[in-house]
Every structure is written in C-alpha cells, then in structure tokens.
PDB file of N, CA and C in Angstrom:
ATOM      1  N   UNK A   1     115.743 -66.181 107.373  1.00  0.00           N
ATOM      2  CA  UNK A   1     116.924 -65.465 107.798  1.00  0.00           C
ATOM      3  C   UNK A   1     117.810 -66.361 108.652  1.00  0.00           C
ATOM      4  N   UNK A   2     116.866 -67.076 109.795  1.00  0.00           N
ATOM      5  CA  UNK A   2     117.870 -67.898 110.317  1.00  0.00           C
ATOM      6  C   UNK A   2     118.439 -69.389 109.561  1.00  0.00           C
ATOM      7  N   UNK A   3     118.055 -69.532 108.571  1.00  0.00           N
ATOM      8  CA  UNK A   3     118.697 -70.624 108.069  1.00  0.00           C
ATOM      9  C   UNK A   3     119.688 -70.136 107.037  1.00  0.00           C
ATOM     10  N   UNK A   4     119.743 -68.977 106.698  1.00  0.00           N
ATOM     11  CA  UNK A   4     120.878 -68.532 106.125  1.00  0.00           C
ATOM     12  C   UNK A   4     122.019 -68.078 107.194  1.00  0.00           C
ATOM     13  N   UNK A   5     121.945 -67.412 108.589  1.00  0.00           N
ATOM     14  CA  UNK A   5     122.851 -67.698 109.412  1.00  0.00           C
ATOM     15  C   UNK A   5     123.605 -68.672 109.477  1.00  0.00           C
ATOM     16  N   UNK A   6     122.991 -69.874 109.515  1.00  0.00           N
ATOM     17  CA  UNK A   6     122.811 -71.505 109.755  1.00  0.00           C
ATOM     18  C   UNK A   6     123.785 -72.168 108.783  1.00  0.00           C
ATOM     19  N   UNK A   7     123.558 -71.688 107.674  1.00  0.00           N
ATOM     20  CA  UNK A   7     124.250 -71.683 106.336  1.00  0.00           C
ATOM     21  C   UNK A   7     125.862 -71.363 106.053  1.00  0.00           C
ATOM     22  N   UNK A   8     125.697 -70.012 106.153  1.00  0.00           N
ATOM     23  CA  UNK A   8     127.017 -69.424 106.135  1.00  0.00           C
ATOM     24  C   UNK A   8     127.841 -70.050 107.681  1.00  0.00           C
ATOM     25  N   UNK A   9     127.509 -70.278 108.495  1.00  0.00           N
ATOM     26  CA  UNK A   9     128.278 -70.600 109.501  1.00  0.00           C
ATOM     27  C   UNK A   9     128.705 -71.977 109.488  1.00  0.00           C
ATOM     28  N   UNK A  10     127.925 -72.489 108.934  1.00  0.00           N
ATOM     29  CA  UNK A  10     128.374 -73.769 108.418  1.00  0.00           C
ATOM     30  C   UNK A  10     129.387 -74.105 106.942  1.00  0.00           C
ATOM     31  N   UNK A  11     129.213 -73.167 106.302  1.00  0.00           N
ATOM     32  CA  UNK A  11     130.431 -72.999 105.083  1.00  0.00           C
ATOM     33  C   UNK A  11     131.568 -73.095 106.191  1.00  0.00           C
ATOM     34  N   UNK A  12     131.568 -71.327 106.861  1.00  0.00           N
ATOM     35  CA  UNK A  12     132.754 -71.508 107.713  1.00  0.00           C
ATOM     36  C   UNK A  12     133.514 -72.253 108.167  1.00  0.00           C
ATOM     37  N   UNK A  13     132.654 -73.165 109.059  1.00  0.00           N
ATOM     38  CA  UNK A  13     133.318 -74.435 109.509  1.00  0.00           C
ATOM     39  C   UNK A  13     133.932 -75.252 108.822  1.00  0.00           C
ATOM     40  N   UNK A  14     133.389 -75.861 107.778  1.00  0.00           N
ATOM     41  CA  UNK A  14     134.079 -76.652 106.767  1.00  0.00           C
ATOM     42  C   UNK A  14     134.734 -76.092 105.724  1.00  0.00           C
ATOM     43  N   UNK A  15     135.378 -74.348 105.907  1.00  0.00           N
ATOM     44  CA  UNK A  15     136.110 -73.673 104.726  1.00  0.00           C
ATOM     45  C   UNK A  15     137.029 -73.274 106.232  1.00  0.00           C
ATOM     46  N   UNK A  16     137.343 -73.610 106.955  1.00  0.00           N
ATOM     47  CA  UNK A  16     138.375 -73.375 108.320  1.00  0.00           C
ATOM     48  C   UNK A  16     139.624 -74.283 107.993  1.00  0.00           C
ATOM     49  N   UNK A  17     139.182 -75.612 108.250  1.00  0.00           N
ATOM     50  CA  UNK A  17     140.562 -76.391 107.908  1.00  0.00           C
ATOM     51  C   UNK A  17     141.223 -76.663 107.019  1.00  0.00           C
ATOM     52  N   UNK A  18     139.970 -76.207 105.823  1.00  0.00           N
ATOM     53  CA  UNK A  18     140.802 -76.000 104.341  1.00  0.00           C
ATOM     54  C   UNK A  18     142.208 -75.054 104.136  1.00  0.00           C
ATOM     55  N   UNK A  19     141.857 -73.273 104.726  1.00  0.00           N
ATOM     56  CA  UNK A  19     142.440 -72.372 104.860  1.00  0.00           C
ATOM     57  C   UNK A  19     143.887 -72.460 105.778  1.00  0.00           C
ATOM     58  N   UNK A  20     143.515 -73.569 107.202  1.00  0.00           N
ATOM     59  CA  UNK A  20     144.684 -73.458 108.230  1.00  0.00           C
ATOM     60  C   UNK A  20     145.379 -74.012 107.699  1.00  0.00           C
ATOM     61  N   UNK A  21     145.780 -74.670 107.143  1.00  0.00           N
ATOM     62  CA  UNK A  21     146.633 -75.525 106.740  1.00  0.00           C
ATOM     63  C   UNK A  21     148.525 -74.586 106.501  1.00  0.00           C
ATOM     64  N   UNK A  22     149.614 -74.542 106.878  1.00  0.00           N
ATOM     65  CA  UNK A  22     150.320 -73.093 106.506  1.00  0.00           C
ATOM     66  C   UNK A  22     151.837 -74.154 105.817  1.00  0.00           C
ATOM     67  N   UNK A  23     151.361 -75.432 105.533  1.00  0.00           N
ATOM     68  CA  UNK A  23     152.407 -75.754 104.906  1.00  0.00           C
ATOM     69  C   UNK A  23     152.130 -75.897 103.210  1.00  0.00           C
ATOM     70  N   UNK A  24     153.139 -76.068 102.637  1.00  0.00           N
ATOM     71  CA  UNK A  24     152.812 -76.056 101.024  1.00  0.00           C
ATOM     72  C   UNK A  24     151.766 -77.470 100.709  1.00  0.00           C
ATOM     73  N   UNK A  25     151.754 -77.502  99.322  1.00  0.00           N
ATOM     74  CA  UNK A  25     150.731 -78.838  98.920  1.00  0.00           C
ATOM     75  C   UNK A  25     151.826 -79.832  99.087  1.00  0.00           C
ATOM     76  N   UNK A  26     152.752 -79.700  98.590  1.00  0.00           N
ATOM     77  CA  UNK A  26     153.643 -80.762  98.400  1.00  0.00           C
ATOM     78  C   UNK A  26     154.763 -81.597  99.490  1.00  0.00           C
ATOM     79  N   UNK A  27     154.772 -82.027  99.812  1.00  0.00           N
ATOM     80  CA  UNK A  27     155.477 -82.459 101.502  1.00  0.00           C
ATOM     81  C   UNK A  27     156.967 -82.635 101.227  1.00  0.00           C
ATOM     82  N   UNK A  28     157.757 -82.116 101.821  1.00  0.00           N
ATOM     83  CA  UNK A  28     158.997 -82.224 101.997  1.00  0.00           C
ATOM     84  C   UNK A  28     159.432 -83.519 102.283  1.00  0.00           C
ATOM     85  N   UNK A  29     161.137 -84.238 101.085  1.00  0.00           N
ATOM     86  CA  UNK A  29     160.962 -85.342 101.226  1.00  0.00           C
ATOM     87  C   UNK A  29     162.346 -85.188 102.947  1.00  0.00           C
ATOM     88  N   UNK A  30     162.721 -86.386 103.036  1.00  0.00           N
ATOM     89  CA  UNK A  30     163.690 -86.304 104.186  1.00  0.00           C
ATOM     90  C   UNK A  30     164.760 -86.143 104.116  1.00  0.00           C
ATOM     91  N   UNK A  31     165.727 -86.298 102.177  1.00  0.00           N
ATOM     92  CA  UNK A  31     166.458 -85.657 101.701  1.00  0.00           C
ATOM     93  C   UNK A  31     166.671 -84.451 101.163  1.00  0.00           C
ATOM     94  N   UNK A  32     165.493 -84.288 101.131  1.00  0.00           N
ATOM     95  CA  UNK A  32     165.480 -82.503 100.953  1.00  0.00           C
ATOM     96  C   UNK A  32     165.783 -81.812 102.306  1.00  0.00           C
ATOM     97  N   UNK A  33     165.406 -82.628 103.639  1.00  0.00           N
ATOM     98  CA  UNK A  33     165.258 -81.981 104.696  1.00  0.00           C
ATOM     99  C   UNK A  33     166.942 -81.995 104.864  1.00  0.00           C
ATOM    100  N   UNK A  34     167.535 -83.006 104.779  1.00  0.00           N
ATOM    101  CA  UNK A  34     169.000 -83.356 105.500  1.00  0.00           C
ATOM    102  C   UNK A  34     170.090 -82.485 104.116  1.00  0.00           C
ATOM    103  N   UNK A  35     169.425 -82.573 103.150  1.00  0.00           N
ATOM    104  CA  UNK A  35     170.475 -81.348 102.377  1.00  0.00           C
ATOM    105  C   UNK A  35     170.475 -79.792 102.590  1.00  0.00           C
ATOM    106  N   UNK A  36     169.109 -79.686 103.423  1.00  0.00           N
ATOM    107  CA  UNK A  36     169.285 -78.211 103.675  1.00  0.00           C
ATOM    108  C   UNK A  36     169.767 -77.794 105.207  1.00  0.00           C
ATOM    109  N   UNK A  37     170.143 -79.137 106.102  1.00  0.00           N
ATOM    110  CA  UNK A  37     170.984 -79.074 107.096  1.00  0.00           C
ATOM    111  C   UNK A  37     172.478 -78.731 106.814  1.00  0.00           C
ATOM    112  N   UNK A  38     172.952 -79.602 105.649  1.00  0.00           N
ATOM    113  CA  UNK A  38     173.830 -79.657 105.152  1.00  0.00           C
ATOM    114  C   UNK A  38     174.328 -78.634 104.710  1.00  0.00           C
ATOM    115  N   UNK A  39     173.522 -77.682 104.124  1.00  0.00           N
ATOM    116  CA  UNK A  39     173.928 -76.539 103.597  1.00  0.00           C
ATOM    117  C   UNK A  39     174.147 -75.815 104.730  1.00  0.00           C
ATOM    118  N   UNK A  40     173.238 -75.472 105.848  1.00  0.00           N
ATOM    119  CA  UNK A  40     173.098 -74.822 106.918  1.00  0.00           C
ATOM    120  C   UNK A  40     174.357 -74.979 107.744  1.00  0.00           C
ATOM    121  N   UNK A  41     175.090 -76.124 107.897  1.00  0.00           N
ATOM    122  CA  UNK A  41     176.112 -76.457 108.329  1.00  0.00           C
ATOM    123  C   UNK A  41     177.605 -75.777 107.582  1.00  0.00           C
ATOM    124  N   UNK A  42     177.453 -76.001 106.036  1.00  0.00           N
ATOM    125  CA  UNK A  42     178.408 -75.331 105.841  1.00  0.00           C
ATOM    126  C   UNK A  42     178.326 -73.566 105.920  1.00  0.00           C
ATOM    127  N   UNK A  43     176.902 -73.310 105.943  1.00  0.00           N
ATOM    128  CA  UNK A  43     177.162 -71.987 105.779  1.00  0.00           C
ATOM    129  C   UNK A  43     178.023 -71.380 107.256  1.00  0.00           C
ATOM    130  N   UNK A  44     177.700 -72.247 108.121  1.00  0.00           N
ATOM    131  CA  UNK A  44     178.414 -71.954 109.581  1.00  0.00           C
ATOM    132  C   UNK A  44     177.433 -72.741 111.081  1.00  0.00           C
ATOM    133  N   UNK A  45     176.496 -72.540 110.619  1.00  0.00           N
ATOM    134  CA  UNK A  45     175.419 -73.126 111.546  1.00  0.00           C
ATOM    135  C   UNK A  45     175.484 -74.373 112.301  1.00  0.00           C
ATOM    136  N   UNK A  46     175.925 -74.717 113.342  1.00  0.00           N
ATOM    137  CA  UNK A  46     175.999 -75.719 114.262  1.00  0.00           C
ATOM    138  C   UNK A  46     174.527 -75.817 114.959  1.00  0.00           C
ATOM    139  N   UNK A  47     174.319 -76.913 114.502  1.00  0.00           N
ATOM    140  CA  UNK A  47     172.921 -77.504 115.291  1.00  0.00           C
ATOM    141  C   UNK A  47     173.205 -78.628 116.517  1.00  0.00           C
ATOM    142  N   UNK A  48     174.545 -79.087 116.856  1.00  0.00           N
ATOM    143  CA  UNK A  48     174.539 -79.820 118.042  1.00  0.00           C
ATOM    144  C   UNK A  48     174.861 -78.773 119.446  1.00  0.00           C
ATOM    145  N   UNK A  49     174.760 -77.360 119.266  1.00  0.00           N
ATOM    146  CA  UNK A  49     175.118 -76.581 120.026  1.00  0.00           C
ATOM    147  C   UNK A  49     173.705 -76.306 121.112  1.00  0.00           C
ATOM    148  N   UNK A  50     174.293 -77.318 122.312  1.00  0.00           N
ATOM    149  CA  UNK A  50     173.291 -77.338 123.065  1.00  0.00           C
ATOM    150  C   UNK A  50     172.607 -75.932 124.113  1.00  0.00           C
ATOM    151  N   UNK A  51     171.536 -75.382 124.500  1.00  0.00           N
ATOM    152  CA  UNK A  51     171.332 -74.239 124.977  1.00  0.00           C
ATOM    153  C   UNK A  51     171.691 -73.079 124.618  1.00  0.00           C
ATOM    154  N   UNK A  52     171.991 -72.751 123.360  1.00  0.00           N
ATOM    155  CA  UNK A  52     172.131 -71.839 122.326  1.00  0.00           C
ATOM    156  C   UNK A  52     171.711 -70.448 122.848  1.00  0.00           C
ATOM    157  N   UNK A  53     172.397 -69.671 123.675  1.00  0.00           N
ATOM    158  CA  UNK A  53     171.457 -67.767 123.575  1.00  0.00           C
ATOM    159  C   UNK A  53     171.157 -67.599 122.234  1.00  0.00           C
ATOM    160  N   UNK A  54     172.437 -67.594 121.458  1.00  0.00           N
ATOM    161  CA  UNK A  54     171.997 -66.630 120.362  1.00  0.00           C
ATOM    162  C   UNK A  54     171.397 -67.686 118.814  1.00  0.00           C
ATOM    163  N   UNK A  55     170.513 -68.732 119.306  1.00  0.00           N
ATOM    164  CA  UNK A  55     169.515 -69.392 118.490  1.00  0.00           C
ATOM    165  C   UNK A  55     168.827 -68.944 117.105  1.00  0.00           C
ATOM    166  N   UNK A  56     168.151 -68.020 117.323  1.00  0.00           N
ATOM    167  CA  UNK A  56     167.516 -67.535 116.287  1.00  0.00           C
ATOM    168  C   UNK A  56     168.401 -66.913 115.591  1.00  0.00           C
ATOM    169  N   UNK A  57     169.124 -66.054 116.245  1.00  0.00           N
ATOM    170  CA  UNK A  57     170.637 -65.128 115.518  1.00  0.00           C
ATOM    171  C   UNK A  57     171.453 -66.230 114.208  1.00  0.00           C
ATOM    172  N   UNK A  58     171.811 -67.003 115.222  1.00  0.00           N
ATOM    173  CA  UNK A  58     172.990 -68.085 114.234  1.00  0.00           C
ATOM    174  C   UNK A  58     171.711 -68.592 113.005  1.00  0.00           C
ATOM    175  N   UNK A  59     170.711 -69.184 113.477  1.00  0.00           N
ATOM    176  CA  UNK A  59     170.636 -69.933 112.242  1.00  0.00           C
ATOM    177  C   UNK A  59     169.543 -68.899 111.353  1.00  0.00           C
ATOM    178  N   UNK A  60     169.315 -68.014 111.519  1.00  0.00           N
ATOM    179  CA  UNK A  60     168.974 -66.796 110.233  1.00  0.00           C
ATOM    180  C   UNK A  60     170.042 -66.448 109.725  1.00  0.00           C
ATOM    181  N   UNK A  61     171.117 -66.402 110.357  1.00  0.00           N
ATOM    182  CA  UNK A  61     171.836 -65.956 109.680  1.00  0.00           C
ATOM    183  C   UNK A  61     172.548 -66.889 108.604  1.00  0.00           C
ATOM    184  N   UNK A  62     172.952 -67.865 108.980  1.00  0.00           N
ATOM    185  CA  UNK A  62     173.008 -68.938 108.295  1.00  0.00           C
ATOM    186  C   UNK A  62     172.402 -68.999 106.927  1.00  0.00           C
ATOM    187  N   UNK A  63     171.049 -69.163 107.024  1.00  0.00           N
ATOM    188  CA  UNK A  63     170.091 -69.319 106.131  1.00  0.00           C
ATOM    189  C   UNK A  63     170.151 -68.204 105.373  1.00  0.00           C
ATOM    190  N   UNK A  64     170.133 -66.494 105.785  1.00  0.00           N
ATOM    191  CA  UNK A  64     170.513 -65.606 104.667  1.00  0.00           C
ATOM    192  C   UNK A  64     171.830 -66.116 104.082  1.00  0.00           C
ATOM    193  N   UNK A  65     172.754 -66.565 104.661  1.00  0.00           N
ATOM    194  CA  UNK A  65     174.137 -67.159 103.651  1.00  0.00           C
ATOM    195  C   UNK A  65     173.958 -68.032 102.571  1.00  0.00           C
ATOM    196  N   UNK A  66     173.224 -69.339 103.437  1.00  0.00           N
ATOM    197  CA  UNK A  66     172.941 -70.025 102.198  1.00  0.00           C
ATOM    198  C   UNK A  66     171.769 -69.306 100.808  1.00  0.00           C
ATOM    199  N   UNK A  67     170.877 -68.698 101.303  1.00  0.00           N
ATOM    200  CA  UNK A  67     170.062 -67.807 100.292  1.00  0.00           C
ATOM    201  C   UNK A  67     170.923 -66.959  98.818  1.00  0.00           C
ATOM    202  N   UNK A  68     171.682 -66.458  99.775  1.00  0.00           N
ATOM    203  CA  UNK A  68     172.600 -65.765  99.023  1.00  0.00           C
ATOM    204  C   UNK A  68     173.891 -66.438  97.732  1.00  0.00           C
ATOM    205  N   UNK A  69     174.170 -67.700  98.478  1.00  0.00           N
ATOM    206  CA  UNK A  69     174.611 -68.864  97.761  1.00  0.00           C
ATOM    207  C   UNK A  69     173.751 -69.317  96.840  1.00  0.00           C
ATOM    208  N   UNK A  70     172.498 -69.463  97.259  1.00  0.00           N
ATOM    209  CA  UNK A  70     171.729 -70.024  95.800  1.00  0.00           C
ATOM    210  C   UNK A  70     171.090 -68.688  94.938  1.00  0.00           C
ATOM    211  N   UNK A  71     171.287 -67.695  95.539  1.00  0.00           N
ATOM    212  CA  UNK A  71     170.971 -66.490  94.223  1.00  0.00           C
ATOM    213  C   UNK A  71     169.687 -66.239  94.700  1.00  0.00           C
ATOM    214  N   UNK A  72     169.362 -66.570  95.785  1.00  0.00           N
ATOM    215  CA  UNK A  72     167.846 -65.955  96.361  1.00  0.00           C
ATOM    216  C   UNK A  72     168.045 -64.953  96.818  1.00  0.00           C
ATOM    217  N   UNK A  73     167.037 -63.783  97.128  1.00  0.00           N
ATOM    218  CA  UNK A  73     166.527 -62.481  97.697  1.00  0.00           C
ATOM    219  C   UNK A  73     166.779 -62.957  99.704  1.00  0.00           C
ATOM    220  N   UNK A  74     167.251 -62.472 100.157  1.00  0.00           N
ATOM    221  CA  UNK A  74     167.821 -62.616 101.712  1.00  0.00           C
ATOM    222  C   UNK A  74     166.302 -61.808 102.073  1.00  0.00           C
ATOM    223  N   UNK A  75     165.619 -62.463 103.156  1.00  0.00           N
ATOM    224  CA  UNK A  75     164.614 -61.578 103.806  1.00  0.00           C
ATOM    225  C   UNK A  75     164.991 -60.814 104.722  1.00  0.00           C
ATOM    226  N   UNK A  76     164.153 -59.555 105.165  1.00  0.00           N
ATOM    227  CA  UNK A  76     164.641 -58.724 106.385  1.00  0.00           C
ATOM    228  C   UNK A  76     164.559 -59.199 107.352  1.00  0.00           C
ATOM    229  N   UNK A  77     165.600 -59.543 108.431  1.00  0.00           N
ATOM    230  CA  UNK A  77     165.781 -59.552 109.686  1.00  0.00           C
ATOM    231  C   UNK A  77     164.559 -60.014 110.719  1.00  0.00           C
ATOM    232  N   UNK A  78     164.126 -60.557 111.497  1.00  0.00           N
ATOM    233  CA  UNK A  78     163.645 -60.413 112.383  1.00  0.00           C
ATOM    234  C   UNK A  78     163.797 -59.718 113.517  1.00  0.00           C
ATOM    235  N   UNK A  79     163.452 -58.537 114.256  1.00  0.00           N
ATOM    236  CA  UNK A  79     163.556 -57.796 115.243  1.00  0.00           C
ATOM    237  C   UNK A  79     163.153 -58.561 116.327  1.00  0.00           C
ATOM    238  N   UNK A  80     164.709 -58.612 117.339  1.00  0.00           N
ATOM    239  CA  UNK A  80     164.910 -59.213 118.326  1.00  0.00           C
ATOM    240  C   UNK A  80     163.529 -58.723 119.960  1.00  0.00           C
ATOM    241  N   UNK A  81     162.662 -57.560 119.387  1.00  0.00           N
ATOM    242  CA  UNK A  81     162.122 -56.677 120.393  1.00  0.00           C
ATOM    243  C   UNK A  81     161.078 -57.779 120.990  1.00  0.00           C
ATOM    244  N   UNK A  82     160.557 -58.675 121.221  1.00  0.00           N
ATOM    245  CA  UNK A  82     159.801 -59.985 121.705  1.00  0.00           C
ATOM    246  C   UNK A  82     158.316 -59.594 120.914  1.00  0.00           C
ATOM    247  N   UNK A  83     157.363 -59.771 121.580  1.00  0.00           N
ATOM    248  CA  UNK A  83     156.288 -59.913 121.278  1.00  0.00           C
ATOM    249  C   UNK A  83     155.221 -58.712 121.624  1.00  0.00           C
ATOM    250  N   UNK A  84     154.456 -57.981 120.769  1.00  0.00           N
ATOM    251  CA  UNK A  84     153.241 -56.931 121.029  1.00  0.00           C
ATOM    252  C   UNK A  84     154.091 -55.533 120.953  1.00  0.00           C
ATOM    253  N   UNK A  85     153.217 -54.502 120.799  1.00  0.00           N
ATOM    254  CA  UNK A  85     153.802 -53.228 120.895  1.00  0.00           C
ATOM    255  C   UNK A  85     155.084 -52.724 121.435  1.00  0.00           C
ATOM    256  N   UNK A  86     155.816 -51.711 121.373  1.00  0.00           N
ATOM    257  CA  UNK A  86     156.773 -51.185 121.950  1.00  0.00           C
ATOM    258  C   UNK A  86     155.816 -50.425 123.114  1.00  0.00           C
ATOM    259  N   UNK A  87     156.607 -50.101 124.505  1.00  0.00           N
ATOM    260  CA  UNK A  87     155.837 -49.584 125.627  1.00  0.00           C
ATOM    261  C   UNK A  87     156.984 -48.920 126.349  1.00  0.00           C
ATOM    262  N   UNK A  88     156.515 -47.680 125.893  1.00  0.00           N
ATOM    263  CA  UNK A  88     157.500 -46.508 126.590  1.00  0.00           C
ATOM    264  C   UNK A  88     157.193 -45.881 127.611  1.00  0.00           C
ATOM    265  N   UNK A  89     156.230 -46.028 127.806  1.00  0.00           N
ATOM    266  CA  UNK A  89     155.279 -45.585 129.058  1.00  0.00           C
ATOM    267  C   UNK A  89     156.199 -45.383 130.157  1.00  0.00           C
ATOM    268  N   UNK A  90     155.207 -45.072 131.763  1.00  0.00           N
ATOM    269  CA  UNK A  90     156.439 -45.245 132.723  1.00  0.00           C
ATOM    270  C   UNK A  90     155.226 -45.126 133.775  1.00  0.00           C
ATOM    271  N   UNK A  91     155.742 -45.920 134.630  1.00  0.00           N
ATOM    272  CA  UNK A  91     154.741 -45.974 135.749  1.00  0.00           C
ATOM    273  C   UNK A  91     154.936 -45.240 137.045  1.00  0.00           C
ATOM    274  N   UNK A  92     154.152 -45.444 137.905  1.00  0.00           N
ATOM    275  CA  UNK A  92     154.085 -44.154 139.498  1.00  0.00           C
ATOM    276  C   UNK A  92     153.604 -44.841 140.412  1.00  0.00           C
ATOM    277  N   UNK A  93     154.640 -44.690 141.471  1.00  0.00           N
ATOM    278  CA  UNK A  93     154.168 -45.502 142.732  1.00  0.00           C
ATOM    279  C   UNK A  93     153.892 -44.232 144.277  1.00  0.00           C
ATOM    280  N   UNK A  94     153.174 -44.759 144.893  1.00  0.00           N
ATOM    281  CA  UNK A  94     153.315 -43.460 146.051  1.00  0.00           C
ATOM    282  C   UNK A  94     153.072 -44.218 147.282  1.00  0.00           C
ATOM    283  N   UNK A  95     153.040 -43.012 148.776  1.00  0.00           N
ATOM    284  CA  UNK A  95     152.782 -43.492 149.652  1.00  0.00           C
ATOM    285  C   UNK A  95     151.638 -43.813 149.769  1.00  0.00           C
ATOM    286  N   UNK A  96     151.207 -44.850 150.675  1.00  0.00           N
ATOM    287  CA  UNK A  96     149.747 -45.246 151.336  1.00  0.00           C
ATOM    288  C   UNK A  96     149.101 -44.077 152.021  1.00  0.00           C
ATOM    289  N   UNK A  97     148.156 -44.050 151.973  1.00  0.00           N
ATOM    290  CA  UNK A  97     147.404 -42.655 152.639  1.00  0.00           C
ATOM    291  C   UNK A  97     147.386 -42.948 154.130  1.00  0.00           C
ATOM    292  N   UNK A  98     147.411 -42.730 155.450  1.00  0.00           N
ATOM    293  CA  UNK A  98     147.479 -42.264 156.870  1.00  0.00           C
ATOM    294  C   UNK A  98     146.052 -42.109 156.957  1.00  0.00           C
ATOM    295  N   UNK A  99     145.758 -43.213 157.659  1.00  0.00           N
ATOM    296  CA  UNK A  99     143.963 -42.867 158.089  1.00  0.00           C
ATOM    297  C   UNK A  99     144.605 -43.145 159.825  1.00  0.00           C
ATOM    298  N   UNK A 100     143.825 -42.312 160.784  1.00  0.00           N
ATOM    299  CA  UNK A 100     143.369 -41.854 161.463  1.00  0.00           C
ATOM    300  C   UNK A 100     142.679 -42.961 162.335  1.00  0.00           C
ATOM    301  N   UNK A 101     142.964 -43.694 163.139  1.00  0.00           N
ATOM    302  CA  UNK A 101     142.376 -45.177 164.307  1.00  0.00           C
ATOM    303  C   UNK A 101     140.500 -45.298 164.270  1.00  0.00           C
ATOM    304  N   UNK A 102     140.327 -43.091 164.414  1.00  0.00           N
ATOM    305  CA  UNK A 102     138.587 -43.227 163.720  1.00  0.00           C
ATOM    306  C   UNK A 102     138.279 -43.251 162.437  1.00  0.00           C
ATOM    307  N   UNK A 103     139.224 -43.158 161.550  1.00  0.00           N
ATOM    308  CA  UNK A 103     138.704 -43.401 160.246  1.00  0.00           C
ATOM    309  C   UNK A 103     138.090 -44.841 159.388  1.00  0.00           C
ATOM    310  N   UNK A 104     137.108 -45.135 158.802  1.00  0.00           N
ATOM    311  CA  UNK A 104     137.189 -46.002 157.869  1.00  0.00           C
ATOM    312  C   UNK A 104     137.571 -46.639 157.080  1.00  0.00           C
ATOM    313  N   UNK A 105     138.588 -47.539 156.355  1.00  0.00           N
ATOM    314  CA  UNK A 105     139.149 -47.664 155.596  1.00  0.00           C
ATOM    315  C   UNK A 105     138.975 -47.261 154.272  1.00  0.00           C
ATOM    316  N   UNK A 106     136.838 -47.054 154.065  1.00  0.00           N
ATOM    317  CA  UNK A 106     136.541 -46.600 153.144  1.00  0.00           C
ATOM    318  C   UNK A 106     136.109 -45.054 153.075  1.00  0.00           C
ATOM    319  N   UNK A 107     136.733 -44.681 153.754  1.00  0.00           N
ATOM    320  CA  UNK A 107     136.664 -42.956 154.325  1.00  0.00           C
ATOM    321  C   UNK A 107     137.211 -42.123 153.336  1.00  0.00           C
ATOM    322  N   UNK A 108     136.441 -41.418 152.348  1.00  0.00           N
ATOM    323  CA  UNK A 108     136.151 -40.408 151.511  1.00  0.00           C
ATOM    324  C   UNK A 108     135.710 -41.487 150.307  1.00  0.00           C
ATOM    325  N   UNK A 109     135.436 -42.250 149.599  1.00  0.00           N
ATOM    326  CA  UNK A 109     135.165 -43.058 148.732  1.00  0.00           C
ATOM    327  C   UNK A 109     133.294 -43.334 148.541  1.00  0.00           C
TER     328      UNK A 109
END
C-alpha cells in the first residue's frame, strides 16, 4: 500500500511541470510580438502613457477593437470589482465596558 502512495505521488511530481506550463507549444516570434503592438496602437492604445489609472480599461479595449478588425469573437469584459467575493456585510463597533477599580479585568469571563 505504501509503495503505491509512493508511486502515485511521484507521477504527480513529474506530471506537475508538464501541466503548469500556461503558454502555447509554439513561442511567439518578436515580429509577431511588435505587429500586435502595432495594431494595438492603431486601434487607439498608447503604451508610452506613463502611470496609466485607466490601464487595463484602454488596452482591453483596444484589443476588443482590434479582435473585431480581424473578425474574431470580442471576449466579455473583465469586472473592474478586484479580487475574491463581493462583501456586503456590515460591521459593529461599541463602547468598552466600565469595570469598577474592584473589578478584574477578567470579571464575568
């Protein structure tokens, strides 16, 4: 039993860096990279625009333009809401409790 633990955990390991990998097989050449600036540029997209707020805004949007120029499907939006659940909650603050010069600090606890 334990060498089949032993086993499978060891596939794992060496079926890990196979899987991470999140770019394609084929590597992007550096003219492919600078023509799709190019495009990005005409679609409107300024990339020397230093400290950018609206960063992610301009150049998605951009990129749905150019998409749309080459006859591709535009993806949905990214929602500006940051990171993890929405939290509607609401929190409560109160006074400190009044202990008494003979009281304990840990007095009723």
């Amino acid at each position: 039993m334990k060498s089949l633990i032993k086993a499978v955990a060891i596939a794992a390991v060496l079926a890990a860096p196979v899987v991470s990998f999140a770019q394609s097989s084929q590597p992007v050449t550096r003219a492919q990279v600078r023509s799709e600036l190019i495009q990005l540029e005409k679609a409107g997209y300024n990339p020397s625009t230093a400290s950018d707020p609206t960063y992610p805004a301009d150049i998605q949007a951009a990129e749905a333009r150019v998409q749309a120029q080459n006859g591709a499907v535009a993806q949905a939006p990214v929602a500006d809401t940051g990171y993890g659940p929405a939290t509607n909650g609401s929190s409560q603050s109160g006074a400190a409790k009044r202990l008494s010069p003979t009281q304990n600090v840990y007095f009723g606890n």
